[in-house]
Protein backbone atom coordinates (compact mmCIF):
# COMPACT_ATOMS: atom_id res chain seq x y z
CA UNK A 1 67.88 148.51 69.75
CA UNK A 2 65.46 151.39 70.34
CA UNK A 3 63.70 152.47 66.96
CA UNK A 4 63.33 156.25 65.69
CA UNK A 5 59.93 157.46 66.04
CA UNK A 6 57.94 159.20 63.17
CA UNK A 7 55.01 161.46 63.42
CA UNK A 8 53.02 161.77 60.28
CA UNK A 9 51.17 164.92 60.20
CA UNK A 10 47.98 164.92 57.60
CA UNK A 11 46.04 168.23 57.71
CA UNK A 12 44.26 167.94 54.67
CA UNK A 13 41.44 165.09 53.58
CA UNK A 14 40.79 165.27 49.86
CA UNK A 15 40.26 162.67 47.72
CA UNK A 16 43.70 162.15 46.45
CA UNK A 17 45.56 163.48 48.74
CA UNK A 18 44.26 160.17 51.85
CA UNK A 19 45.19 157.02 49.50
CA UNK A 20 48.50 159.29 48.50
CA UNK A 21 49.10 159.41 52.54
CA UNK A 22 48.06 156.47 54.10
CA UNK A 23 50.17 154.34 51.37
CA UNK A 24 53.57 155.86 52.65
CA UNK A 25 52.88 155.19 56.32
CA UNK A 26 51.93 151.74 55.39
CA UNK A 27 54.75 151.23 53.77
CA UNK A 28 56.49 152.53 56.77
CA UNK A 29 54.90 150.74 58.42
CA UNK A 30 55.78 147.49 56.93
CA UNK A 31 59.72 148.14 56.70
CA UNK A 32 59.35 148.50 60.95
CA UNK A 33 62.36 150.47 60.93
CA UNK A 34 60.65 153.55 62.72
CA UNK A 35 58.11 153.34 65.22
CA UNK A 36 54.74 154.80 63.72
CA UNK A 37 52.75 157.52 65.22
CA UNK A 38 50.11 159.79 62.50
CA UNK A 39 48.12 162.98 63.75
CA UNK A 40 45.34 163.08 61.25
CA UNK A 41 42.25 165.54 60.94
CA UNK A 42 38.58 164.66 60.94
CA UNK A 43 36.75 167.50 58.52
CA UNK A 44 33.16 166.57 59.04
CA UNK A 45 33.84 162.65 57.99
CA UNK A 46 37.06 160.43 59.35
CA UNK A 47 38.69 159.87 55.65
CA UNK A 48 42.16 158.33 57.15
CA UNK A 49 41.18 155.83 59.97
CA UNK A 50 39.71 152.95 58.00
CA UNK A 51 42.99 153.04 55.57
CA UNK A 52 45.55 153.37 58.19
CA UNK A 53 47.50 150.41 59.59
CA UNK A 54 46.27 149.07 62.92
CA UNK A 55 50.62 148.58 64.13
CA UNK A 56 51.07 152.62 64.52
CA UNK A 57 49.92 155.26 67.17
CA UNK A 58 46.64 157.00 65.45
CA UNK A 59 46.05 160.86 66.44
CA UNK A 60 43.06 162.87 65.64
CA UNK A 61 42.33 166.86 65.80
CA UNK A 62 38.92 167.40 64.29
CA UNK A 63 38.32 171.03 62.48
CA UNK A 64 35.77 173.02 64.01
CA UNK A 65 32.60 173.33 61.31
CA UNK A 66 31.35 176.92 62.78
CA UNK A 67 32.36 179.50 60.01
CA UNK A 68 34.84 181.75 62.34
CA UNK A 69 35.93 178.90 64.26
CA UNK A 70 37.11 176.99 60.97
CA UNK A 71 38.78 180.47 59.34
CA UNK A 72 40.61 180.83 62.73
CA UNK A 73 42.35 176.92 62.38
CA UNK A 74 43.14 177.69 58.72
CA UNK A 75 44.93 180.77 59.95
CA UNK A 76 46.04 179.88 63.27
CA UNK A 77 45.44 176.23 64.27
CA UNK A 78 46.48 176.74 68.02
CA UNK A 79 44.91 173.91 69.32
CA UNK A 80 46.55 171.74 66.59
CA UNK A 81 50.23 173.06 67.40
CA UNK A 82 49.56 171.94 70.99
CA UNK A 83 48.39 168.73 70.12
CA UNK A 84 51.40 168.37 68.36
CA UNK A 85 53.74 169.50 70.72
CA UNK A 86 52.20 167.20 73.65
CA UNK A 87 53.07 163.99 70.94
CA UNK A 88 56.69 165.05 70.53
CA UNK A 89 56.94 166.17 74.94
CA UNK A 90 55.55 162.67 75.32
CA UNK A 91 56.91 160.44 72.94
CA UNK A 92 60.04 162.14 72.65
CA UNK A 93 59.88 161.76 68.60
CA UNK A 94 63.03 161.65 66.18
CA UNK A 95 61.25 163.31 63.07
CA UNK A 96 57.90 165.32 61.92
CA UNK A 97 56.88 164.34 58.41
CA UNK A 98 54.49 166.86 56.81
CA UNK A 99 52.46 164.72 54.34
CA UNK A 100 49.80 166.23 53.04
CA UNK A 101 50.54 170.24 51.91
CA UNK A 102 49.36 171.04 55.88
CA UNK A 103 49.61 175.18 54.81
CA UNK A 104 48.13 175.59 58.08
CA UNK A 105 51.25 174.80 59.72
CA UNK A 106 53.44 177.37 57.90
CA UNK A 107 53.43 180.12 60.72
CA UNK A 108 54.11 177.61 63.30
CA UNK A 109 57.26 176.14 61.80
CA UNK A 110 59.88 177.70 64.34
CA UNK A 111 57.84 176.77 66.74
CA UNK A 112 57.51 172.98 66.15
CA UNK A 113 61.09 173.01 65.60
CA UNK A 114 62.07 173.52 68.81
CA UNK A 115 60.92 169.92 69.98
CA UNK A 116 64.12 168.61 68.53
CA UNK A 117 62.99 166.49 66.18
CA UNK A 118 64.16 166.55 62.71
CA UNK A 119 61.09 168.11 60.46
CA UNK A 120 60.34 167.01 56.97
CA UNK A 121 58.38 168.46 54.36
CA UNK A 122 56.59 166.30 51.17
CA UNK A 123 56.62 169.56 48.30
CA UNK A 124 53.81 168.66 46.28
CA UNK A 125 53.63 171.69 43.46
CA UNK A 126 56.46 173.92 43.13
CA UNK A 127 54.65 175.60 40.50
CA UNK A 128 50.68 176.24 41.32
CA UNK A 129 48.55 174.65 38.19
CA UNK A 130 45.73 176.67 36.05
CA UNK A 131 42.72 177.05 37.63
CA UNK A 132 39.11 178.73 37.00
CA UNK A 133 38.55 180.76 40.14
CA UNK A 134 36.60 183.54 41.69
CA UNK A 135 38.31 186.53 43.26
CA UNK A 136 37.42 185.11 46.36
CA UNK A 137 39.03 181.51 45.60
CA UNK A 138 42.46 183.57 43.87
CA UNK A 139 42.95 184.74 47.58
CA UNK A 140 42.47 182.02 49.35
CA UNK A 141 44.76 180.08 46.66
CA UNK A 142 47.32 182.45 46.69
CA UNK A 143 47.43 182.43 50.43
CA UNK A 144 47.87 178.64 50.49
CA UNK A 145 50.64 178.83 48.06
CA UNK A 146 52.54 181.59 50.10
CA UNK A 147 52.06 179.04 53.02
CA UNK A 148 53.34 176.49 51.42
CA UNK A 149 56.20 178.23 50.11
CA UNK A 150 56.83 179.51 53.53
CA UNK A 151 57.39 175.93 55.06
CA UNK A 152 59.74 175.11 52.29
CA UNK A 153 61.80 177.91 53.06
CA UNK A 154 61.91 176.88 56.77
CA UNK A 155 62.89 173.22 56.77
CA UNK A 156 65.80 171.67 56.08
CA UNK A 157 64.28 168.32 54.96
CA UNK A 158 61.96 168.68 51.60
CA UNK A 159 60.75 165.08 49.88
CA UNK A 160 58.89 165.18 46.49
CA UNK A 161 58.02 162.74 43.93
CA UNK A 162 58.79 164.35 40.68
CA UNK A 163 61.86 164.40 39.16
CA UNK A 164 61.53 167.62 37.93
CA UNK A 165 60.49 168.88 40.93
CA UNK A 166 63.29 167.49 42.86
CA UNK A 167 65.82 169.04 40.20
CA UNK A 168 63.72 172.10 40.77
CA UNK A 169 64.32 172.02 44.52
CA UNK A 170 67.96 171.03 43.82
CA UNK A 171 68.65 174.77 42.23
CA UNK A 172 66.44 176.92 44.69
CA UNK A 173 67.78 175.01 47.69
CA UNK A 174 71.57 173.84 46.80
CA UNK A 175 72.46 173.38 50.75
CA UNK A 176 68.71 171.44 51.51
CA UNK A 177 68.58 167.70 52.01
CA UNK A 178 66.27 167.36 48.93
CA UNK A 179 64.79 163.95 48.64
CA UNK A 180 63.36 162.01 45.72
CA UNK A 181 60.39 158.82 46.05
CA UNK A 182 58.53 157.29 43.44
CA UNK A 183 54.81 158.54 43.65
CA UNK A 184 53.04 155.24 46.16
CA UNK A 185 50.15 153.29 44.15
CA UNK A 186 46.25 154.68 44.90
CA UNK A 187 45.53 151.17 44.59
CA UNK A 188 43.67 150.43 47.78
CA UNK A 189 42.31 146.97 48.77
CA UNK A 190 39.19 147.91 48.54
CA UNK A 191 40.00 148.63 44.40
CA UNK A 192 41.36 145.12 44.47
CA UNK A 193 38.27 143.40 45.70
CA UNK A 194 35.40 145.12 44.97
CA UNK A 195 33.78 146.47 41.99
CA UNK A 196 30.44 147.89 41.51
CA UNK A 197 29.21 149.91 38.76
CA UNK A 198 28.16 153.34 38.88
CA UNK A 199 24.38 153.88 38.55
CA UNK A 200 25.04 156.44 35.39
CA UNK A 201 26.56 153.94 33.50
CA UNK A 202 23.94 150.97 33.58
CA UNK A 203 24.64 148.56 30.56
CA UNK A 204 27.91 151.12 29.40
CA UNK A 205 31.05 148.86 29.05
CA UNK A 206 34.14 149.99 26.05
CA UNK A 207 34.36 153.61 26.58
CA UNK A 208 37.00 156.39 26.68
CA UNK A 209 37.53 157.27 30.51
CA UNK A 210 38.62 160.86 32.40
CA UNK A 211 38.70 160.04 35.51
CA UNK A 212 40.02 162.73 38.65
CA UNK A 213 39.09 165.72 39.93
CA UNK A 214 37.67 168.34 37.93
CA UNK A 215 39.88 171.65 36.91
CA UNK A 216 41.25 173.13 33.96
CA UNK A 217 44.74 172.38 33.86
CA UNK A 218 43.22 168.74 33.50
CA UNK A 219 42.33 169.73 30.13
CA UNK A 220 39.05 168.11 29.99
CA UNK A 221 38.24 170.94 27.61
CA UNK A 222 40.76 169.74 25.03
CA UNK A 223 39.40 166.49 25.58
CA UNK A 224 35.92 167.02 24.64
CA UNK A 225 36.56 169.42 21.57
CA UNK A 226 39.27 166.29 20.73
CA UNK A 227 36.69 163.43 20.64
CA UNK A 228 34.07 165.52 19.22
CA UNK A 229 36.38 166.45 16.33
CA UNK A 230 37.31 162.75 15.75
CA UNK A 231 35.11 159.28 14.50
CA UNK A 232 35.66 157.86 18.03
CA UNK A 233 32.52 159.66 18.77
CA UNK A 234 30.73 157.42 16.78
CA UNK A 235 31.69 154.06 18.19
CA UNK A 236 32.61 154.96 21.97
CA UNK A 237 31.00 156.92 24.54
CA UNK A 238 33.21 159.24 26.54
CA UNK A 239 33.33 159.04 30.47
CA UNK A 240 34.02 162.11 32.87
CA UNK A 241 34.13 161.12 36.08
CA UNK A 242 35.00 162.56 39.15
CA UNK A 243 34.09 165.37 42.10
CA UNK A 244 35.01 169.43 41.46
CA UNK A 245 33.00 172.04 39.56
CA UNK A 246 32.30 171.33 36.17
CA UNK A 247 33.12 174.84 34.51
CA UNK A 248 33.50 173.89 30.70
CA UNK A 249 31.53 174.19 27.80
CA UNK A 250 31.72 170.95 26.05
CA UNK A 251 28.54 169.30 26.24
CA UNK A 252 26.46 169.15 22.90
CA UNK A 253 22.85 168.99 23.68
CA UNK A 254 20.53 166.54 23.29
CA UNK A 255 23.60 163.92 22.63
CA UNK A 256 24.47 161.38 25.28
CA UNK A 257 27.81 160.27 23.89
CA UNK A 258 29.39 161.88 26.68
CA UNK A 259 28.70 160.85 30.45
CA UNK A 260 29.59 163.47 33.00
CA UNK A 261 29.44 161.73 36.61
CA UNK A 262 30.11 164.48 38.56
CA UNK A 263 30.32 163.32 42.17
CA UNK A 264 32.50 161.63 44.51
CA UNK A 265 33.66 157.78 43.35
CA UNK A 266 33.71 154.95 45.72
CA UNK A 267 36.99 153.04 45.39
CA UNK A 268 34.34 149.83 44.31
CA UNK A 269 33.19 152.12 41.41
CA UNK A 270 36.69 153.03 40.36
CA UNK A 271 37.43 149.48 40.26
CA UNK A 272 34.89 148.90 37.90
CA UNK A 273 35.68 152.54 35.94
CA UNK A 274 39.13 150.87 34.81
CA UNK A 275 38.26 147.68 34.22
CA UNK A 276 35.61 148.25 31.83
CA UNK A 277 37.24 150.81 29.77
CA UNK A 278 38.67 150.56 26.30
CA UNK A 279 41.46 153.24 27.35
CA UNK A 280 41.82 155.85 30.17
CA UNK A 281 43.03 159.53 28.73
CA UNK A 282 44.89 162.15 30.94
CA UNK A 283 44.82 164.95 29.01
CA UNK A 284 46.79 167.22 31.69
CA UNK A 285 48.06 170.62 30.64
CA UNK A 286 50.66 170.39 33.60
CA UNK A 287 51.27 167.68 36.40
CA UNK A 288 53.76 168.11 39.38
CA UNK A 289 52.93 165.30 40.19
CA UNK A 290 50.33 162.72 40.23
CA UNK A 291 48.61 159.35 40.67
CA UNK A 292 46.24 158.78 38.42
CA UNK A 293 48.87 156.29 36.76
CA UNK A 294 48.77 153.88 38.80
CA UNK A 295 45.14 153.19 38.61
CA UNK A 296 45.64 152.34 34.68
CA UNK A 297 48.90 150.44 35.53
CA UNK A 298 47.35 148.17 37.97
CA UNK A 299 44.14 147.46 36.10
CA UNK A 300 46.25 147.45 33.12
CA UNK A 301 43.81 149.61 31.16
CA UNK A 302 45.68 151.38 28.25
CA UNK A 303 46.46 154.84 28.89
CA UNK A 304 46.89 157.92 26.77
CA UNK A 305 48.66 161.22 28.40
CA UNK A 306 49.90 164.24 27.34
CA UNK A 307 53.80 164.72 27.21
CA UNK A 308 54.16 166.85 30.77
CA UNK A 309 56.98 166.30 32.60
CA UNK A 310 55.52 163.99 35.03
CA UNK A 311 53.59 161.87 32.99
CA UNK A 312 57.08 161.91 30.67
CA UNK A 313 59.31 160.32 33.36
CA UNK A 314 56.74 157.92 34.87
CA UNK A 315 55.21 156.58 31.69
CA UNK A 316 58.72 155.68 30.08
CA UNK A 317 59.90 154.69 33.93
CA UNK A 318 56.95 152.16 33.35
CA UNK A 319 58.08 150.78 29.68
CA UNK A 320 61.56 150.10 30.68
CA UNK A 321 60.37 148.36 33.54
CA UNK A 322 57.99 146.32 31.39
CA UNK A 323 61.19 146.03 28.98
CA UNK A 324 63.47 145.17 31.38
CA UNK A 325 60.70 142.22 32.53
CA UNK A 326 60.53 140.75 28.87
CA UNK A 327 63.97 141.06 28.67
CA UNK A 328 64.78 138.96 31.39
CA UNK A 329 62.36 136.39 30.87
CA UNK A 330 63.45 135.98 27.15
CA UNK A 331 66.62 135.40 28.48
CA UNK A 332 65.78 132.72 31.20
CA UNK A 333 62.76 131.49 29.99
CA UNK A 334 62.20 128.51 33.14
CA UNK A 335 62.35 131.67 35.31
CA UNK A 336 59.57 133.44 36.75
CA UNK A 337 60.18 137.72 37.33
CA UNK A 338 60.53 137.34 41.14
CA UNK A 339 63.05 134.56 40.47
CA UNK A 340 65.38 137.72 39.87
CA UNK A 341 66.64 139.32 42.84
CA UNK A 342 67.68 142.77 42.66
CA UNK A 343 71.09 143.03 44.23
CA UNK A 344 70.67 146.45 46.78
CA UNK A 345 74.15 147.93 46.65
CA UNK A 346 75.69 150.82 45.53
CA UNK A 347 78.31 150.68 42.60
CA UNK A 348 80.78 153.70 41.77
CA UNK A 349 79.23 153.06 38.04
CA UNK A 350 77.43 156.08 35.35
CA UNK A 351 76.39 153.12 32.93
CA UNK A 352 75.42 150.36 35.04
CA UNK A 353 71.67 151.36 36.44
CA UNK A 354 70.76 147.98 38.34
CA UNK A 355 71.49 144.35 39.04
CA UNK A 356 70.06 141.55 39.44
CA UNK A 357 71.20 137.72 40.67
CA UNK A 358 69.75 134.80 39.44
CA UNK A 359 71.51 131.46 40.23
CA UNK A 360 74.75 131.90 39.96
CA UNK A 361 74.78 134.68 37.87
CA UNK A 362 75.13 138.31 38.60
CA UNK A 363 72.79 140.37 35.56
CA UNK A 364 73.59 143.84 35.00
CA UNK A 365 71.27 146.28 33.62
CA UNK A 366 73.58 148.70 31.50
CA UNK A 367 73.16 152.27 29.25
CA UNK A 368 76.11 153.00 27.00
CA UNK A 369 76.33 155.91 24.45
CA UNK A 370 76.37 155.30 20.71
CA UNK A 371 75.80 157.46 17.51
CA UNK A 372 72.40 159.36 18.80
CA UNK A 373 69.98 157.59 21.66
CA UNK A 374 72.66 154.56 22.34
CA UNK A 375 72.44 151.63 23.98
CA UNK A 376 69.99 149.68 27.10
CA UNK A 377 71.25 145.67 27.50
CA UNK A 378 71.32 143.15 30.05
CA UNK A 379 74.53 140.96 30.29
CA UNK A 380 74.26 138.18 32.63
CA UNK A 381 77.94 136.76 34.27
CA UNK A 382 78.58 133.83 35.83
CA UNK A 383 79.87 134.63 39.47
CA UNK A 384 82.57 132.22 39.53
CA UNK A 385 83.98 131.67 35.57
CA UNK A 386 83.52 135.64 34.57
CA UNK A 387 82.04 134.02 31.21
CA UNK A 388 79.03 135.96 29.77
CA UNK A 389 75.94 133.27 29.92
CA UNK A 390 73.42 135.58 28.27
CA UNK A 391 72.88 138.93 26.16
CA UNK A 392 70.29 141.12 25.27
CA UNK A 393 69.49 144.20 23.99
CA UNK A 394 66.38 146.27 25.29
CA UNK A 395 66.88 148.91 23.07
CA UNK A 396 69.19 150.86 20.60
CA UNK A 397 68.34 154.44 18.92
CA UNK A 398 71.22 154.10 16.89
CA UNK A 399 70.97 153.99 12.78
CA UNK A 400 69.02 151.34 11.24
CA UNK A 401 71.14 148.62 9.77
CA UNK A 402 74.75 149.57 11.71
CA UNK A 403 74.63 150.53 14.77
CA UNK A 404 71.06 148.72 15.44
CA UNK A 405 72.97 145.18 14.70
CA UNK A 406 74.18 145.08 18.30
CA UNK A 407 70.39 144.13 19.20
CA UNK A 408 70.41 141.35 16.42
CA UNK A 409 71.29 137.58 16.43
CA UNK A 410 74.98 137.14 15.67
CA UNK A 411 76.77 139.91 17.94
CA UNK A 412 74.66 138.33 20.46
CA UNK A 413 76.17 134.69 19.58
CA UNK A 414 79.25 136.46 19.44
CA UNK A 415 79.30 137.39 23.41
CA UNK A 416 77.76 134.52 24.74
CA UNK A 417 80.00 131.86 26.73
CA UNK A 418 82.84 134.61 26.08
CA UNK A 419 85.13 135.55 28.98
CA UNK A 420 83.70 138.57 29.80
CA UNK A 421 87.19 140.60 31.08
CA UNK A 422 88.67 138.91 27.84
CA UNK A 423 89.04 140.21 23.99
CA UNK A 424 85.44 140.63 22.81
CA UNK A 425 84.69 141.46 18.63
CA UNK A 426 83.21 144.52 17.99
CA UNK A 427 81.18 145.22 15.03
CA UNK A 428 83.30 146.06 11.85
CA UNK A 429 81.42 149.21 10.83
CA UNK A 430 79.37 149.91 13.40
CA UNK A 431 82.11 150.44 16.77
CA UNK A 432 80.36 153.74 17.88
CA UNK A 433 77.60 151.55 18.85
CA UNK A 434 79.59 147.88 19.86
CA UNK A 435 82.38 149.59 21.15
CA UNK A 436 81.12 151.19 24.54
CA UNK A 437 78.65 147.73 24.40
CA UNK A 438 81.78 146.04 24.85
CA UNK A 439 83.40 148.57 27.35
CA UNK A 440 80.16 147.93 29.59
CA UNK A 441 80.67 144.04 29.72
CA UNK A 442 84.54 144.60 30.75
CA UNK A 443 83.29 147.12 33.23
CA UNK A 444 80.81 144.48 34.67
CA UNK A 445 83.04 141.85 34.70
CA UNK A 446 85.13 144.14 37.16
CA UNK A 447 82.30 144.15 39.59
CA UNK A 448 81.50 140.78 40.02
CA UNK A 449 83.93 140.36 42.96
CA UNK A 450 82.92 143.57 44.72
CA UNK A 451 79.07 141.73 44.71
CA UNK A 452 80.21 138.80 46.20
């Protein structure tokens, strides 16, 4: 059977924006369910072909460095929309992602929709962030964001990774194919292997890390005046690191608590940024969307963000994950986590969220209502019996003392090696809270057979 073909366009090379990129085609990649073709630029340096897989079609369009020449591409990238349209006449391609904001494109939309190829836009910032800029930088900005709101007008196809964002898209666009993905890792193998540390921080281990690009709705303003204000001065030193114009006035003079490394990173360097530090703080005033998390998730260096939206969903994505982990492995301590298979299939269910099988029993990951935050449990069934093998609560935001006892020791011994479509107790005093526990075991129980 033939496979669909994909064309990754990636107009834009900055330092976030290539790991964000060449993770999703590699991931592509990987699944081989398409066949993999990217057209990538070259600005001065060639950013994407060391990261890209060897297994897909590789492209290049290089931007002209002469001053007219380059203002012409930005405005009308002729020679790019050709390219593009030879790769679709020749390879007769199914779909044209747009990865990487590629504002460039926006006037040529109606034209590269006429290859007949299904076009597909990643939105990256619904909402443009707070910057410091000159008059001349306002334009330019505001031109890419009129770009950029062009294309999403035009296609019919619009992927993002926030969850407000998508929600976002949902009500501007209600008859748009509006597509949600988790953010991909920045974790490159290079992170994993290497580490060197950074010249500026010779014999500096245990301090308070920034680390990203440098603009003001990072809030590395409110970070300064924050660690300044507090003891940690005293004890830590704080590191800034990362490429942009440093525009804030933070700095105390003649004091070298604070180390500003204001240049590009090598991934080696950011290895050994993470590792080293005591904590990593994003101090964002607003985040679409972002990847700084993964960094501190994979080097497991604790993290401290502000409450936007982005960081909001991700970082308590991340602790139910972590939740649901222990959970399971208090449960079936002989296990191992990739002894539990998630079961891919789609269940006409509002309060079961996943499930899992292990041996012969089918675990179901369940959220049930209560008195205020109610309840998160796994129940584990046996396929063939129906009886409940194990029980445990991840969390309850229930009152302390009554609703709170279906985490605690005897309504769990009350469940376990019960039939689960049988009579199960409820708590006396506490049924707004054991009640829909007990409904969500029943409804389980119901499912078994259809996961058969």
């Amino acid at each position: 059977m033939e496979k669909n073909k994909i064309l990754y366009i990636c107009t834009e090379q900055s330092p976030g924006m290539v790991p964000y990129a060449t993770q999703i085609i590699k991931t592509i990649v990987q699944s081989s369910l398409y066949e993999v073709y990217v057209l990538y630029v070259i600005d001065g340096k060639d950013c994407y072909g060391e990261l890209l897989p060897e297994n897909c079609s590789q492209f290049t369009y290089t931007i002209p460095q002469h001053k007219l020449s380059r203002l012409l591409y930005k405005v009308a990238p002729l020679c790019l929309i050709n390219h593009i349209e030879k790769l679709c006449s020749t390879y007769r391609l199914n779909y044209i992602h747009l990865l990487t904001v590629d504002y460039v494109l926006a006037h040529f939309i109606d034209r590269i929709k006429r290859q007949s190829a299904h076009i597909i836009y990643t939105v990256h910032d619904v909402y443009p962030h707070e910057l410091r800029l000159s008059f001349y930088e306002k334009l330019t900005n505001r031109y890419i964001q009129r770009q950029c709101s062009a294309i999403q007008k035009k296609v019919f196809n619009l992927v993002t990774n926030s969850k407000f964002q998508h929600q976002t898209l949902q009500n501007w666009y209600p008859k748009k194919n509006i597509y949600f993905h988790h953010f991909p890792s920045l974790v490159t193998d290079a992170m994993k292997k290497t580490e060197k540390a950074p010249p500026e921080l010779e014999d500096v281990t245990d301090y308070i890390l920034f680390f990203g690009t440098f603009h003001v709705y990072k809030g590395i303003e409110y970070l300064c005046h924050a660690y300044w204000s507090s003891l940690a001065h005293r004890d830590k030193k704080l590191v800034i690191a990362g490429s942009g114009k440093w525009e804030f006035d933070c700095m105390k003079k003649d004091n070298n608590q604070i180390i500003k490394i204001n240049r590009f990173i090598t991934d080696a360097e950011v290895s050994y940024l993470y590792r080293n530090a005591s904590c990593v703080v994003y101090p964002y005033i607003s985040a679409t969307q972002s990847g700084v998390l993964s960094l501190a998730y994979y080097f497991q260096t604790p993290l401290i963000a502000t409450t936007v939206d982005f960081f909001k969903e991700n970082i308590i994505a991340e602790n139910n994950e972590r939740q649901e982990k222990e959970s399971l492995l208090a449960m079936y301590p002989d296990a191992n986590s990739n002894d539990f298979k998630l079961v891919n299939k789609t269940l006409d269910s509002k309060t079961v969220q996943k499930v899992y099988e292990y041996k012969n029993v089918y675990i179901f990951n369940m959220s049930v209502s209560g008195y205020k935050d109610g309840t998160v449990f796994l129940v584990s069934i046996d396929k063939d019996s129906k009886k409940i093998d194990k029980y445990n609560a991840i969390s309850n935001g229930d009152t302390k003392g009554l609703g709170s006892q279906v985490t605690e020791a005897p309504f769990k011994k009350s469940l376990e090696g019960k039939d689960a479509t049988g009579q199960l107790d409820t708590i006396s005093g506490a049924t707004v809270s054991s009640g829909p526990v007990v409904s969500g075991i029943h409804e389980a129980a119901k499912l078994v057979d259809q996961l058969k």
